[in-house]
Every structure is written in structure tokens, then in C-alpha cells.
PDB file of N, CA and C in Angstrom:
ATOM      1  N   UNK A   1      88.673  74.881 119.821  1.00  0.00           N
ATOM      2  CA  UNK A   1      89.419  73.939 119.006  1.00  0.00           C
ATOM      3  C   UNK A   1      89.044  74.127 117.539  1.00  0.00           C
ATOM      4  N   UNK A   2      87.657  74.171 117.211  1.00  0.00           N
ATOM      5  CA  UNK A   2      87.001  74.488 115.887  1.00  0.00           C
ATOM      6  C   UNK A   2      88.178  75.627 115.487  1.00  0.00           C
ATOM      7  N   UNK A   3      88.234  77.145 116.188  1.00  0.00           N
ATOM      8  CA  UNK A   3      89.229  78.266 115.811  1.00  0.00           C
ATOM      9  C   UNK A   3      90.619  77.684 115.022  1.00  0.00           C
ATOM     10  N   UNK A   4      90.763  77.005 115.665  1.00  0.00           N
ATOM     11  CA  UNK A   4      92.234  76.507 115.190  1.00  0.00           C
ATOM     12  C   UNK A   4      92.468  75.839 113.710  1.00  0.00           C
ATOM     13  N   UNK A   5      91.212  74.323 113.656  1.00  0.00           N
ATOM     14  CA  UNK A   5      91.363  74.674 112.347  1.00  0.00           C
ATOM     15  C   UNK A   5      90.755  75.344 111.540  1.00  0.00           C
ATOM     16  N   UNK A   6      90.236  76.370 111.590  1.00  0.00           N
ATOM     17  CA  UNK A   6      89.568  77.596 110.649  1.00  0.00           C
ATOM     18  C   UNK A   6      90.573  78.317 110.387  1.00  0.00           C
ATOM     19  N   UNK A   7      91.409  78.353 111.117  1.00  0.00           N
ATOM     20  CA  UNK A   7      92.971  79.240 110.920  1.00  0.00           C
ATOM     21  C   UNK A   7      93.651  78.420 110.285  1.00  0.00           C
ATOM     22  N   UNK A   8      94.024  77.259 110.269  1.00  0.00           N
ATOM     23  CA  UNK A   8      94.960  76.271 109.962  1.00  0.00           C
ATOM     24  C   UNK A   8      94.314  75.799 108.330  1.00  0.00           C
ATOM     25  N   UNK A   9      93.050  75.874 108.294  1.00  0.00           N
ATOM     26  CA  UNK A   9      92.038  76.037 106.240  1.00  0.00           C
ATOM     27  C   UNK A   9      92.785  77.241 105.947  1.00  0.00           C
ATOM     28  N   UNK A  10      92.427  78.604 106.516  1.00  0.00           N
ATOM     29  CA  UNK A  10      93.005  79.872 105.587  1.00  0.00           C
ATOM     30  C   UNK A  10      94.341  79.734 105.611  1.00  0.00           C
ATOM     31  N   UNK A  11      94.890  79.077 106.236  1.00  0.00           N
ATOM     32  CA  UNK A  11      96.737  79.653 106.156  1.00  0.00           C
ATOM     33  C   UNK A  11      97.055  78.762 105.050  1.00  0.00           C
ATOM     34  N   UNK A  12      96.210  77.103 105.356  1.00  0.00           N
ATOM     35  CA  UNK A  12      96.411  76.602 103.874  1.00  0.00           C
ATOM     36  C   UNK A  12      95.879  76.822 102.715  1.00  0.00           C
ATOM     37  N   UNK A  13      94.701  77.579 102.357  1.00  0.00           N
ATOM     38  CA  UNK A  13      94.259  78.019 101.260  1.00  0.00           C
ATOM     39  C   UNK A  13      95.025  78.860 100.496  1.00  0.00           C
ATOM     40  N   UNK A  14      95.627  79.799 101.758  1.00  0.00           N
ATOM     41  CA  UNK A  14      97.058  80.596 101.493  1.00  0.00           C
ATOM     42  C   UNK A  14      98.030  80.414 100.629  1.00  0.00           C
ATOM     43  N   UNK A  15      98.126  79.495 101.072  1.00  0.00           N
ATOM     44  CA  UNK A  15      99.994  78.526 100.707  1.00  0.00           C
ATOM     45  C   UNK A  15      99.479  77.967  99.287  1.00  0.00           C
ATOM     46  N   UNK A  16      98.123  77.167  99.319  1.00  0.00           N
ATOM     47  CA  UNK A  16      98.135  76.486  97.962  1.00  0.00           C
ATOM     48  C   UNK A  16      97.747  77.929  96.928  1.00  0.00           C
ATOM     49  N   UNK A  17      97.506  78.905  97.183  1.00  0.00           N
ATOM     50  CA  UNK A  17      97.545  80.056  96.294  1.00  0.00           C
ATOM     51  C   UNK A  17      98.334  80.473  95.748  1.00  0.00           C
ATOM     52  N   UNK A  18      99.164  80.351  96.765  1.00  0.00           N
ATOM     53  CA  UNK A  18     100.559  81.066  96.786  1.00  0.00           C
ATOM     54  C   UNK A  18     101.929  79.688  95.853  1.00  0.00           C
ATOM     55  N   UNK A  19     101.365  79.004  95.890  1.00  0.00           N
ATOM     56  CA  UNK A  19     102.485  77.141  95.676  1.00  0.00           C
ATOM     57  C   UNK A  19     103.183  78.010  94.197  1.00  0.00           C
ATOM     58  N   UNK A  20     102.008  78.338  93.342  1.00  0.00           N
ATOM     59  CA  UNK A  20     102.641  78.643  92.068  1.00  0.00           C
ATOM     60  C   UNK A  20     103.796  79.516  91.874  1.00  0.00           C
ATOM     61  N   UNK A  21     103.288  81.059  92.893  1.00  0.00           N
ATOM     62  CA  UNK A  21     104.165  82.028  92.832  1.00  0.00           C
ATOM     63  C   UNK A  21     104.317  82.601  94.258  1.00  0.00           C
ATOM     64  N   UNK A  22     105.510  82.945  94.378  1.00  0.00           N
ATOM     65  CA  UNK A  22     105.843  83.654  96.377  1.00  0.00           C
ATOM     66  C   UNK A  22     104.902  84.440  97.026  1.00  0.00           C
ATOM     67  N   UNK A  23     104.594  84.720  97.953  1.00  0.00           N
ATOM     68  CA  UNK A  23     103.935  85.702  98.545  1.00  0.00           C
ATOM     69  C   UNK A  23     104.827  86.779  98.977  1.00  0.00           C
ATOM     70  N   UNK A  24     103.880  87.846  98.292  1.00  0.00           N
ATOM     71  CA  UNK A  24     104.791  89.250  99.107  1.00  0.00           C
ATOM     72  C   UNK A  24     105.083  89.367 100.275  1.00  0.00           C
ATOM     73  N   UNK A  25     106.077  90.050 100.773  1.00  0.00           N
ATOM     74  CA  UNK A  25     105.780  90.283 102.345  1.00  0.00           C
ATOM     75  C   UNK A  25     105.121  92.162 102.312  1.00  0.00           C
ATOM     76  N   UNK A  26     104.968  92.242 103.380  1.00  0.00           N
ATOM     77  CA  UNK A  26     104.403  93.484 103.997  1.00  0.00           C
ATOM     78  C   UNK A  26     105.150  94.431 103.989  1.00  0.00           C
ATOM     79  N   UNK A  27     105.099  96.028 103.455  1.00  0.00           N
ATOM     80  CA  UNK A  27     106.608  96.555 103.561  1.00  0.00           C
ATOM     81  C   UNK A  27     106.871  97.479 105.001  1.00  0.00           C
ATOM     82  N   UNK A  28     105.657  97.023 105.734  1.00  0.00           N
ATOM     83  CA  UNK A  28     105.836  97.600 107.213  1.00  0.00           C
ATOM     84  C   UNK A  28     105.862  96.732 108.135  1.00  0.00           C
ATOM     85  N   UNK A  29     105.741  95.579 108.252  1.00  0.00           N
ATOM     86  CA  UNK A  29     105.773  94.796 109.244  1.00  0.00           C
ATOM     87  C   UNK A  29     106.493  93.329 108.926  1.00  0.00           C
ATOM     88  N   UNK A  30     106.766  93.159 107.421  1.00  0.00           N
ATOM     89  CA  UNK A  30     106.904  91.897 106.357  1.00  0.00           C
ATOM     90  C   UNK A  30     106.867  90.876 106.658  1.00  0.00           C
ATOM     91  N   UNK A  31     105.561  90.547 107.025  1.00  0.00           N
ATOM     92  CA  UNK A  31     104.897  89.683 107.468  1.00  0.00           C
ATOM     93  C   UNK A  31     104.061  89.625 105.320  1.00  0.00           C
ATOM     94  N   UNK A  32     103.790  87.541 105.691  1.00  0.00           N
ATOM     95  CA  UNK A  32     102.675  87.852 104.293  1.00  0.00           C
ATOM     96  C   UNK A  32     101.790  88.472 103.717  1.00  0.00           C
ATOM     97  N   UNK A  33     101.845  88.472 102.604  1.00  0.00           N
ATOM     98  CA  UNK A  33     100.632  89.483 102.559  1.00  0.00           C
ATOM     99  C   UNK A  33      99.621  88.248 101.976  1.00  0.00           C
ATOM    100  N   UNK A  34      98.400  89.127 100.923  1.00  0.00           N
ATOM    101  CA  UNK A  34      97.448  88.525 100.496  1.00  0.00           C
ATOM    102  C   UNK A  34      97.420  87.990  98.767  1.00  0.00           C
ATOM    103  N   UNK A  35      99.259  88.706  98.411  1.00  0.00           N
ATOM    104  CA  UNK A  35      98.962  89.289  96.896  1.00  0.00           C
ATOM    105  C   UNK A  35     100.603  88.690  96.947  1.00  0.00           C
ATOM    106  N   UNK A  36     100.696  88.118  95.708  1.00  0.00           N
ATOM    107  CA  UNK A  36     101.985  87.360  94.865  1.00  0.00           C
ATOM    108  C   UNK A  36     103.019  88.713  94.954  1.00  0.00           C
ATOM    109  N   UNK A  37     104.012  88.056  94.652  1.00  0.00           N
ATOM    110  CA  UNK A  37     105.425  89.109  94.888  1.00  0.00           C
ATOM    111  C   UNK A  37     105.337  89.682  93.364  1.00  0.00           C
ATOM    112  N   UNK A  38     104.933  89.470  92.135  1.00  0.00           N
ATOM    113  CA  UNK A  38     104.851  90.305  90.804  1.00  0.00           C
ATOM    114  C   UNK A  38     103.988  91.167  91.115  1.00  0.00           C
ATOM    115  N   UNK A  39     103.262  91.657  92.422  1.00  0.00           N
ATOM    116  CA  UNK A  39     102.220  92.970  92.815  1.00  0.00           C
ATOM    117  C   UNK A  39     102.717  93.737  92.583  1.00  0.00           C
ATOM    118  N   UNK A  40     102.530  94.674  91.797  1.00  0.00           N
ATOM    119  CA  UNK A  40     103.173  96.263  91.698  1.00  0.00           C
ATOM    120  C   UNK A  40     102.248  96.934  92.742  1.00  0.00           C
ATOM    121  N   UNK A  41     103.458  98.053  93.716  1.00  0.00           N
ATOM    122  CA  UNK A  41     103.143  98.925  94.184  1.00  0.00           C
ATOM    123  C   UNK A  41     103.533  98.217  95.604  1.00  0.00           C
ATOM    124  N   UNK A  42     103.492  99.178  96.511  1.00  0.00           N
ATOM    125  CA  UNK A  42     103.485  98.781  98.226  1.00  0.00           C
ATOM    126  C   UNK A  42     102.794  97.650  98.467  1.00  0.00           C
ATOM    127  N   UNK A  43     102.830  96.569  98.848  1.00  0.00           N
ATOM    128  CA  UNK A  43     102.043  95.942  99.454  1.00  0.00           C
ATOM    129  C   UNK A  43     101.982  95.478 100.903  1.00  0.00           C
ATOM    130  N   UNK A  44     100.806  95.339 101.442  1.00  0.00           N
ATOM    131  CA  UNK A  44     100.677  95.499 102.895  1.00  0.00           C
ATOM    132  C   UNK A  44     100.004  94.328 103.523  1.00  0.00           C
ATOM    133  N   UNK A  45      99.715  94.301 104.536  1.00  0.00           N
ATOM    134  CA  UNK A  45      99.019  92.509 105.414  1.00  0.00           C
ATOM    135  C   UNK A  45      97.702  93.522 105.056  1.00  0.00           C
ATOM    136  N   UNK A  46      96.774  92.525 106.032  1.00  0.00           N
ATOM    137  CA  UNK A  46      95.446  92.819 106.181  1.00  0.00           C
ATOM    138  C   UNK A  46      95.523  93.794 107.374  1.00  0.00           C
ATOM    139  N   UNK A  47      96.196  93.323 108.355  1.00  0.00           N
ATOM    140  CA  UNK A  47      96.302  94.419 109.458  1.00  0.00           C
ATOM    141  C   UNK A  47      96.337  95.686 109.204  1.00  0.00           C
ATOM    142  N   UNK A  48      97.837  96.121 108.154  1.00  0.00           N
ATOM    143  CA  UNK A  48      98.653  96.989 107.856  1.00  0.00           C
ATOM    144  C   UNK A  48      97.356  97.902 106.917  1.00  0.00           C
ATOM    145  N   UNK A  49      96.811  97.440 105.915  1.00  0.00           N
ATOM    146  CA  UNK A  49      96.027  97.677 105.350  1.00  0.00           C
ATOM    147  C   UNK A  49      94.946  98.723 106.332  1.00  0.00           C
ATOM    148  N   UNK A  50      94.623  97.601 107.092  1.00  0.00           N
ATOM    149  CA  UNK A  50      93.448  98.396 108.250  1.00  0.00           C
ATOM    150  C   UNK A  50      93.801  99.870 109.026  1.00  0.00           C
ATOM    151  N   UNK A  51      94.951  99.334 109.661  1.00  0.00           N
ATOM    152  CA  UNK A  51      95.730 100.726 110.222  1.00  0.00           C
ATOM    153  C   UNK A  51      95.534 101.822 109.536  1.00  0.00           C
ATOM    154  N   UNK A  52      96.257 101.421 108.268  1.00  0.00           N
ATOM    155  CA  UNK A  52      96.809 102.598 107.237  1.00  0.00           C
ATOM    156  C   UNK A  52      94.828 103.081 106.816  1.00  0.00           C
ATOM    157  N   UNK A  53      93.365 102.387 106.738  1.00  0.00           N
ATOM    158  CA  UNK A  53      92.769 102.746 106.289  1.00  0.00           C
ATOM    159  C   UNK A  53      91.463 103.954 107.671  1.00  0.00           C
ATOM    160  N   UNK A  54      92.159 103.234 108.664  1.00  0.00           N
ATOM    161  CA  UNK A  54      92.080 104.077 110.148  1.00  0.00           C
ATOM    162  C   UNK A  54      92.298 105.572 110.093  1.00  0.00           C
ATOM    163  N   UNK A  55      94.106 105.195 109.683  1.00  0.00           N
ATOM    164  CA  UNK A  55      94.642 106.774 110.012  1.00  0.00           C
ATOM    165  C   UNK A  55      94.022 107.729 109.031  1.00  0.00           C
ATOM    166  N   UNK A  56      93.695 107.225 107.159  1.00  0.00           N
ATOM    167  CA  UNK A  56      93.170 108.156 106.422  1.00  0.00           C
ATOM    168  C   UNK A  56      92.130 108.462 106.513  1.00  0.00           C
ATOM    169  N   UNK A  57      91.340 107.743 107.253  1.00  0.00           N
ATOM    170  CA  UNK A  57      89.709 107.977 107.388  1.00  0.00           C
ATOM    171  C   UNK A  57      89.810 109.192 108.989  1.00  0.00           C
ATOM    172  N   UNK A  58      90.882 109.033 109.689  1.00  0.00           N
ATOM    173  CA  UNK A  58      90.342 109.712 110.543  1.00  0.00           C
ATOM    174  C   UNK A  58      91.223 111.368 110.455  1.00  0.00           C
ATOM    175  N   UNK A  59      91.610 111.362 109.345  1.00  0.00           N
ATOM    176  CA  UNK A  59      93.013 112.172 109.264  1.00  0.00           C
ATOM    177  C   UNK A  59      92.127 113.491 108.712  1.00  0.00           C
ATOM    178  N   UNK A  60      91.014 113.624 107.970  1.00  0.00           N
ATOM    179  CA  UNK A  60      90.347 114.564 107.594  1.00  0.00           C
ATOM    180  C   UNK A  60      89.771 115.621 108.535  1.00  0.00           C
TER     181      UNK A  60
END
């Protein structure tokens, strides 16, 4: 039960971050991201992030 609201603090810490300006979505899954929609460049979730830092680390 504790899990739930520990999830339910970050999603709102989220939102009140986000109140001023939109949240990006993800450009692979577009789901939220972590970073305002004026982000220049790709932006990705935390997941997406991970994946993508998987495949380059193991790609050598």
C-alpha cells in the first residue's frame, strides 16, 4: 500500500513541475517524459532512455 503512494508523490511532483509548462511525450513510446515540451532534441521516458542506453553499451 506504502508503493502506491510513493508512486502517486512522484506522478504528483510530476504534474506540479510540469503545471507551468507541458510535458514532452516520448518519441518512441509517447508516453511522458521527464523534460518540458521547449526540450530541444529527441526526447525519451526513463524506460526508453534505459533501453536505448542497453543497446549502446552493448553494441561495441
Amino acid at each position: 500500500m506504502r508503493d502506491e503512494d510513493e508512486s502517486d508523490g512522484s506522478t504528483g511532483s510530476g504534474m506540479e513541475a510540469g503545471a507551468s509548462e507541458a510535458v514532452a511525450e516520448c518519441v518512441l513510446c509517447r508516453m511522458p517524459t521527464e523534460y518540458p515540451e521547449s526540450h530541444k532534441g529527441s526526447t525519451l521516458c526513463p524506460v526508453c532512455e534505459w533501453r536505448e542506453a542497453e543497446r549502446a553499451a552493448c553494441s561495441g
